[in-house]
C-alpha atoms as a PDB file:
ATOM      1  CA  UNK A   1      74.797  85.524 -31.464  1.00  0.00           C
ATOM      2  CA  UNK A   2      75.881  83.126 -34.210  1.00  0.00           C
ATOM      3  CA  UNK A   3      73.648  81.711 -36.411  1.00  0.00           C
ATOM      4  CA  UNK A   4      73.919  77.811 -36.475  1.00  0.00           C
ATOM      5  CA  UNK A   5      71.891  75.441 -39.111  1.00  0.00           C
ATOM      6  CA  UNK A   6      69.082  73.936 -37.252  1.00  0.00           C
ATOM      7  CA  UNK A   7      70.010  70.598 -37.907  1.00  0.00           C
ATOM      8  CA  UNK A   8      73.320  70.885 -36.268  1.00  0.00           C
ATOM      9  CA  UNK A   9      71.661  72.220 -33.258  1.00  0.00           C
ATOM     10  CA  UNK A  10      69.587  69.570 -33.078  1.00  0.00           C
ATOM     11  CA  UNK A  11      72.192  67.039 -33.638  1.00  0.00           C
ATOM     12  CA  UNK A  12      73.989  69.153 -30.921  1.00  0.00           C
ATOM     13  CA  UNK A  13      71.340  69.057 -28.971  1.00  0.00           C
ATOM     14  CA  UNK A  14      70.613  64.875 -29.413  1.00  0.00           C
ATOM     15  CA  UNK A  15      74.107  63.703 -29.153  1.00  0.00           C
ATOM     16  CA  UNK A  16      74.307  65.449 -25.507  1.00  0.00           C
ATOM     17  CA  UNK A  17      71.445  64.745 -24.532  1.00  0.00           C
ATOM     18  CA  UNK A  18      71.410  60.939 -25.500  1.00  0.00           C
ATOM     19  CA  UNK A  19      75.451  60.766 -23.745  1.00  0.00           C
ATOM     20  CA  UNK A  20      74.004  62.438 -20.072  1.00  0.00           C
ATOM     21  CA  UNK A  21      71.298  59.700 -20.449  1.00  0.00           C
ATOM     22  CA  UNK A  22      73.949  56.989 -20.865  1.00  0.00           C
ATOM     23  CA  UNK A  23      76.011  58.549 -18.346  1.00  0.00           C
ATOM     24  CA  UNK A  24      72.981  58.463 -15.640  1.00  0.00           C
ATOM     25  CA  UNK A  25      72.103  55.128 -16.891  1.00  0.00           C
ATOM     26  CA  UNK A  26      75.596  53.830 -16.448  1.00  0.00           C
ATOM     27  CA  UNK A  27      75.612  55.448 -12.359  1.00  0.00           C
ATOM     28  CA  UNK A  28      72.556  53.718 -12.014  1.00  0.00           C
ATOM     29  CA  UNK A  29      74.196  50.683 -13.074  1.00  0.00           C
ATOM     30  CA  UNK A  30      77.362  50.755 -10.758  1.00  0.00           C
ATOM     31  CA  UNK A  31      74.855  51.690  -7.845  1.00  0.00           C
ATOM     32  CA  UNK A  32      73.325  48.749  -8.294  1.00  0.00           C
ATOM     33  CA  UNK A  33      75.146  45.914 -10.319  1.00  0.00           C
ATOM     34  CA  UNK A  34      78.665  47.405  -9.107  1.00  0.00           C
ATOM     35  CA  UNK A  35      78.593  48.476  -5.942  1.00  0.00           C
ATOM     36  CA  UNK A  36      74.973  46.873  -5.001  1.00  0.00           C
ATOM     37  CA  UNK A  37      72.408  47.515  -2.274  1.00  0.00           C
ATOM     38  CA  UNK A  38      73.885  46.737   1.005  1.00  0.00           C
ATOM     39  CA  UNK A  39      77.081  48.353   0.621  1.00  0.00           C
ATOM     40  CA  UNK A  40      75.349  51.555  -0.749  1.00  0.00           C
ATOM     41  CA  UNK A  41      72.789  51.843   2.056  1.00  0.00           C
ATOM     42  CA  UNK A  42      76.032  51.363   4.640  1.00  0.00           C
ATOM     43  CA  UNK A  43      77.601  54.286   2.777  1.00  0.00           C
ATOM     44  CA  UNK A  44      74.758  56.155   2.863  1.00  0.00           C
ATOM     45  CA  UNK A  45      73.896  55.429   6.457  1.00  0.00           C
ATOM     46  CA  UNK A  46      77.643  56.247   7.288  1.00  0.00           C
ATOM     47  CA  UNK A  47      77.211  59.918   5.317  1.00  0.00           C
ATOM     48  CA  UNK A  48      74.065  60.684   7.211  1.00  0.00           C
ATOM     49  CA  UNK A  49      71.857  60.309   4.584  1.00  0.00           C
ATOM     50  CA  UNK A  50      68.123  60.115   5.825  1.00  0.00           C
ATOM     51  CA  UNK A  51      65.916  57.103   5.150  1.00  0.00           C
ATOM     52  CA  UNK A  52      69.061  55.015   3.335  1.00  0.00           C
ATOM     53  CA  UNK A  53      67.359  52.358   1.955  1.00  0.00           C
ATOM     54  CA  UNK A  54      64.266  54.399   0.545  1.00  0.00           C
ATOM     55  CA  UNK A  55      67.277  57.061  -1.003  1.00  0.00           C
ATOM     56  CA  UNK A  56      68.985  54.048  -2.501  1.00  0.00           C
ATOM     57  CA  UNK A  57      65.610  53.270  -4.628  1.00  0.00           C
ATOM     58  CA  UNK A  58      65.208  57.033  -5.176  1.00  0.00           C
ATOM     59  CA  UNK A  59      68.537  57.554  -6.416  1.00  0.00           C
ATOM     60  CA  UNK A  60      68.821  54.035  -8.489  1.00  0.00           C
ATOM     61  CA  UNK A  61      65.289  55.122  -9.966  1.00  0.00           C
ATOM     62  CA  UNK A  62      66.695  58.638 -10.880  1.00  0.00           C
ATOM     63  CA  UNK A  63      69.365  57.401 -12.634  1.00  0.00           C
ATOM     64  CA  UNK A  64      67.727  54.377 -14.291  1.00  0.00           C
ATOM     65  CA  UNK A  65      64.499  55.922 -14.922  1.00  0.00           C
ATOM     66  CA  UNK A  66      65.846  59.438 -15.824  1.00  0.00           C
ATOM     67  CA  UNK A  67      68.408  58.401 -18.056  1.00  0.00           C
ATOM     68  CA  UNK A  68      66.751  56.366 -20.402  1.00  0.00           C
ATOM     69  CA  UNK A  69      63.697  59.282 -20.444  1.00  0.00           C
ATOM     70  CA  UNK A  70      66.844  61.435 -21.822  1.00  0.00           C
ATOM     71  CA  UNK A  71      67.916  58.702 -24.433  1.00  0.00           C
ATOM     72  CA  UNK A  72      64.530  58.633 -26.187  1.00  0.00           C
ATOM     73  CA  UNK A  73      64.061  61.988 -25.251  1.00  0.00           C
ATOM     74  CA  UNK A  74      60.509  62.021 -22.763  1.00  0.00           C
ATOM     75  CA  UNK A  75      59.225  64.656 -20.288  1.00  0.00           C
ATOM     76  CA  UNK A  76      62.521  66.391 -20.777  1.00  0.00           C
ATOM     77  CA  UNK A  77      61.863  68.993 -18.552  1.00  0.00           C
ATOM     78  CA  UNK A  78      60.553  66.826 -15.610  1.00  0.00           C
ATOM     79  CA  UNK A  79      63.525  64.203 -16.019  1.00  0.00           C
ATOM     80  CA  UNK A  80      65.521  67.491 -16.080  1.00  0.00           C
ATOM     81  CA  UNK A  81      64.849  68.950 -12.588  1.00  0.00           C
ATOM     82  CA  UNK A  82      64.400  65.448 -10.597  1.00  0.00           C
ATOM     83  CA  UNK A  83      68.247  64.587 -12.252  1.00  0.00           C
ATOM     84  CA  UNK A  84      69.162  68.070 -10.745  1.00  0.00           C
ATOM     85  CA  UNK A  85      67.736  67.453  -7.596  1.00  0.00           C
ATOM     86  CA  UNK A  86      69.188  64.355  -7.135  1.00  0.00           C
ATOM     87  CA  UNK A  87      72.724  65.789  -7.823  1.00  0.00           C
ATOM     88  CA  UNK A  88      72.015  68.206  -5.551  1.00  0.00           C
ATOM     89  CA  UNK A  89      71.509  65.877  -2.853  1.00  0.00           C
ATOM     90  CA  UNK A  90      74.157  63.844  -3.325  1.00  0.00           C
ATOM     91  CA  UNK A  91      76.191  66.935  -3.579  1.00  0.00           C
ATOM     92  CA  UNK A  92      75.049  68.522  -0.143  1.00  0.00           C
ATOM     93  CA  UNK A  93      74.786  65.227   1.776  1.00  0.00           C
ATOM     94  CA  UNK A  94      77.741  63.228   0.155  1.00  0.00           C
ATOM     95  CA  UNK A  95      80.161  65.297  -1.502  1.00  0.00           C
ATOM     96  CA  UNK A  96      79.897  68.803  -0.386  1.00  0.00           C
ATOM     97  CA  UNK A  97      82.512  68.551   2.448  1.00  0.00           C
ATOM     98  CA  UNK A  98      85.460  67.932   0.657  1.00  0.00           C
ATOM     99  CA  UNK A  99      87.496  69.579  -2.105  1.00  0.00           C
ATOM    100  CA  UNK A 100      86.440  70.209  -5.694  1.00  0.00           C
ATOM    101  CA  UNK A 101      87.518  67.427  -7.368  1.00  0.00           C
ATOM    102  CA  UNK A 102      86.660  63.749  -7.774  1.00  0.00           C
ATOM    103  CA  UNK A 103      89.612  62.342  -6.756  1.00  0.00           C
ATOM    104  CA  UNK A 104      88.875  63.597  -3.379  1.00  0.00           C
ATOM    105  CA  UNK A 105      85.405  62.699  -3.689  1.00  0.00           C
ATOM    106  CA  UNK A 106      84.353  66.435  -4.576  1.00  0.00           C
ATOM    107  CA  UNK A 107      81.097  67.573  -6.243  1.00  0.00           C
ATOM    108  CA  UNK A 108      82.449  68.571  -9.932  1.00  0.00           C
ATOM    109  CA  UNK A 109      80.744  65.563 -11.314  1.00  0.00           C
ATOM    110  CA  UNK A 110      77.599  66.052  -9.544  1.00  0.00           C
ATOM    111  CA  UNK A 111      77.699  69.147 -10.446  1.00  0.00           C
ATOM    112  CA  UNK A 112      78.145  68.945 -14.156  1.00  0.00           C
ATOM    113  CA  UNK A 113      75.260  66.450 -13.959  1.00  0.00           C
ATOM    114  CA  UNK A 114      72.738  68.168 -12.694  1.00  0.00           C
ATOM    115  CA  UNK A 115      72.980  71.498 -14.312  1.00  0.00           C
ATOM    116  CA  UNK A 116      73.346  69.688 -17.454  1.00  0.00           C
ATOM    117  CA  UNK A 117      70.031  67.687 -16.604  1.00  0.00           C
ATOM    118  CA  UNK A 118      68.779  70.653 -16.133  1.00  0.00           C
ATOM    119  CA  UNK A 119      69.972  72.900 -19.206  1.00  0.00           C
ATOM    120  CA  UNK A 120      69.221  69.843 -21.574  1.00  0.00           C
ATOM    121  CA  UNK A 121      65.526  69.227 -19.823  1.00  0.00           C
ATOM    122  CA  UNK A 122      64.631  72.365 -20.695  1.00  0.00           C
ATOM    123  CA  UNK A 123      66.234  72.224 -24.149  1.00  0.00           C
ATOM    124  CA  UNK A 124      66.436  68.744 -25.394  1.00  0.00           C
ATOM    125  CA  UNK A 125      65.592  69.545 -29.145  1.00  0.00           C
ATOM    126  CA  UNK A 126      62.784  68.333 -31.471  1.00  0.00           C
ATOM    127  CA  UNK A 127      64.933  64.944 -32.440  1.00  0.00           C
ATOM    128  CA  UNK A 128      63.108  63.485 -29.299  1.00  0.00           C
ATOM    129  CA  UNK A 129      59.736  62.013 -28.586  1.00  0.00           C
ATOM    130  CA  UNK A 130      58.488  65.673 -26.846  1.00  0.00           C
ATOM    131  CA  UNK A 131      59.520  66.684 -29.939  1.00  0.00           C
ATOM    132  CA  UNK A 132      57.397  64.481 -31.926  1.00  0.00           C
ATOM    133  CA  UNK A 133      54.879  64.515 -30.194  1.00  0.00           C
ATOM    134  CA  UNK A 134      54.875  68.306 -30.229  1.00  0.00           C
ATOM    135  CA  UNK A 135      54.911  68.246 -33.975  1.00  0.00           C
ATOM    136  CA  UNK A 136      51.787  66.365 -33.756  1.00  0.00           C
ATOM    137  CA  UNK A 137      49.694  68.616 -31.546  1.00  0.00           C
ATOM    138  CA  UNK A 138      50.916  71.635 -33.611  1.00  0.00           C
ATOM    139  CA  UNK A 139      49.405  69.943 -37.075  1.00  0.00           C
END
Protein backbone atom coordinates (compact mmCIF):
# COMPACT_ATOMS: atom_id res chain seq x y z
CA UNK A 1 0.00 0.00 0.00
CA UNK A 2 1.27 3.54 -0.54
CA UNK A 3 1.68 5.77 2.05
CA UNK A 4 -0.22 9.13 1.41
CA UNK A 5 0.10 12.41 3.83
CA UNK A 6 -2.97 12.54 5.86
CA UNK A 7 -3.91 15.77 4.82
CA UNK A 8 -4.15 14.86 1.23
CA UNK A 9 -6.36 12.04 2.15
CA UNK A 10 -8.46 14.08 3.82
CA UNK A 11 -8.59 16.67 1.22
CA UNK A 12 -9.18 13.55 -1.02
CA UNK A 13 -11.55 12.45 0.98
CA UNK A 14 -13.57 16.19 1.37
CA UNK A 15 -13.41 17.25 -2.16
CA UNK A 16 -15.38 13.86 -3.16
CA UNK A 17 -17.34 13.78 -0.75
CA UNK A 18 -18.55 17.51 -0.84
CA UNK A 19 -18.91 16.97 -5.20
CA UNK A 20 -21.42 13.54 -4.64
CA UNK A 21 -23.30 15.90 -2.22
CA UNK A 22 -23.62 18.57 -4.92
CA UNK A 23 -24.26 16.05 -7.42
CA UNK A 24 -27.34 14.51 -5.25
CA UNK A 25 -28.32 17.95 -4.41
CA UNK A 26 -28.37 19.02 -8.01
CA UNK A 27 -30.82 15.50 -8.96
CA UNK A 28 -32.86 16.61 -6.30
CA UNK A 29 -33.12 19.83 -7.89
CA UNK A 30 -34.06 18.74 -11.54
CA UNK A 31 -36.62 16.27 -9.83
CA UNK A 32 -38.22 18.91 -8.54
CA UNK A 33 -37.55 22.49 -10.03
CA UNK A 34 -36.76 20.79 -13.57
CA UNK A 35 -38.78 18.21 -14.25
CA UNK A 36 -41.39 18.86 -11.19
CA UNK A 37 -43.98 16.73 -9.41
CA UNK A 38 -46.61 15.75 -11.78
CA UNK A 39 -44.56 14.77 -14.58
CA UNK A 40 -42.28 12.67 -12.23
CA UNK A 41 -45.11 10.80 -10.50
CA UNK A 42 -46.53 10.04 -14.35
CA UNK A 43 -43.07 8.63 -15.06
CA UNK A 44 -42.97 6.84 -12.17
CA UNK A 45 -46.48 5.51 -12.39
CA UNK A 46 -45.67 4.60 -16.12
CA UNK A 47 -42.30 2.50 -14.80
CA UNK A 48 -44.31 0.67 -12.22
CA UNK A 49 -43.01 2.24 -9.44
CA UNK A 50 -45.16 1.53 -6.22
CA UNK A 51 -46.81 4.31 -4.22
CA UNK A 52 -45.54 7.22 -6.96
CA UNK A 53 -46.29 10.10 -5.22
CA UNK A 54 -44.96 8.93 -1.68
CA UNK A 55 -41.48 7.66 -3.87
CA UNK A 56 -41.36 11.11 -5.41
CA UNK A 57 -41.00 12.69 -1.68
CA UNK A 58 -38.72 9.76 -0.77
CA UNK A 59 -36.51 10.17 -3.57
CA UNK A 60 -36.59 14.26 -3.64
CA UNK A 61 -35.82 13.91 0.25
CA UNK A 62 -32.86 11.49 -0.50
CA UNK A 63 -31.34 13.62 -2.71
CA UNK A 64 -32.04 16.96 -1.00
CA UNK A 65 -31.63 15.79 2.42
CA UNK A 66 -28.70 13.37 1.73
CA UNK A 67 -26.72 15.57 -0.23
CA UNK A 68 -26.35 18.43 1.79
CA UNK A 69 -25.66 15.80 5.02
CA UNK A 70 -22.54 14.89 2.59
CA UNK A 71 -21.56 18.64 1.99
CA UNK A 72 -21.13 19.43 5.70
CA UNK A 73 -20.27 16.06 6.24
CA UNK A 74 -23.26 14.51 8.97
CA UNK A 75 -24.25 10.90 9.80
CA UNK A 76 -22.02 9.88 6.95
CA UNK A 77 -22.65 6.46 7.24
CA UNK A 78 -26.52 6.68 7.49
CA UNK A 79 -26.72 9.29 4.48
CA UNK A 80 -24.40 6.65 2.92
CA UNK A 81 -26.64 3.54 2.77
CA UNK A 82 -30.19 5.43 2.31
CA UNK A 83 -28.22 7.26 -1.01
CA UNK A 84 -27.37 3.57 -1.95
CA UNK A 85 -30.63 2.35 -1.49
CA UNK A 86 -32.21 4.82 -3.32
CA UNK A 87 -29.91 4.17 -6.37
CA UNK A 88 -30.69 0.88 -6.06
CA UNK A 89 -34.21 1.41 -6.54
CA UNK A 90 -34.15 3.54 -9.15
CA UNK A 91 -31.76 1.17 -10.72
CA UNK A 92 -34.03 -2.05 -10.39
CA UNK A 93 -37.36 -0.28 -10.99
CA UNK A 94 -36.26 2.44 -13.59
CA UNK A 95 -33.17 1.70 -15.25
CA UNK A 96 -32.32 -1.88 -14.94
CA UNK A 97 -34.00 -3.00 -18.24
CA UNK A 98 -32.05 -1.36 -20.64
CA UNK A 99 -28.39 -1.19 -21.68
CA UNK A 100 -25.47 0.11 -19.64
CA UNK A 101 -25.26 3.41 -20.50
CA UNK A 102 -27.09 6.69 -19.94
CA UNK A 103 -27.81 7.53 -23.18
CA UNK A 104 -30.09 4.64 -23.26
CA UNK A 105 -31.28 5.36 -19.94
CA UNK A 106 -28.92 2.60 -18.32
CA UNK A 107 -27.90 2.32 -14.64
CA UNK A 108 -24.03 3.49 -14.84
CA UNK A 109 -24.95 6.67 -13.14
CA UNK A 110 -27.01 5.14 -10.55
CA UNK A 111 -24.65 3.00 -10.09
CA UNK A 112 -21.64 5.15 -9.54
CA UNK A 113 -23.91 6.99 -7.08
CA UNK A 114 -24.74 4.72 -4.84
CA UNK A 115 -21.64 2.76 -4.30
CA UNK A 116 -19.94 5.97 -3.98
CA UNK A 117 -22.60 7.03 -1.24
CA UNK A 118 -21.79 4.19 0.13
CA UNK A 119 -17.81 3.97 0.05
CA UNK A 120 -17.70 7.77 1.10
CA UNK A 121 -20.47 7.15 4.10
CA UNK A 122 -18.39 4.89 5.51
CA UNK A 123 -15.23 6.93 4.89
CA UNK A 124 -15.97 10.55 4.68
CA UNK A 125 -12.77 11.79 6.58
CA UNK A 126 -12.32 13.88 9.77
CA UNK A 127 -12.69 17.39 7.63
CA UNK A 128 -16.50 16.87 8.39
CA UNK A 129 -18.79 17.54 11.28
CA UNK A 130 -18.64 13.45 12.37
CA UNK A 131 -15.33 14.28 12.32
CA UNK A 132 -15.47 17.07 14.67
CA UNK A 133 -17.56 15.98 16.62
CA UNK A 134 -15.56 12.78 17.01
CA UNK A 135 -12.56 14.81 17.98
CA UNK A 136 -14.59 16.10 20.72
CA UNK A 137 -15.80 12.91 22.36
CA UNK A 138 -12.22 11.51 22.05
CA UNK A 139 -10.73 14.68 24.26
Amino acid sequence: MISVPSGLREAALTLARVALGVTFMAHGYMHTNMVGKAKNVAGFEQMGVPLPELSYYAQSAACWVGGFLLIIGLLQPLVGVVLAASMAGAWILAHGGGEFFVSKGGPELVLVLGTTALAIGFAGGRWSVDGLLASRRAG
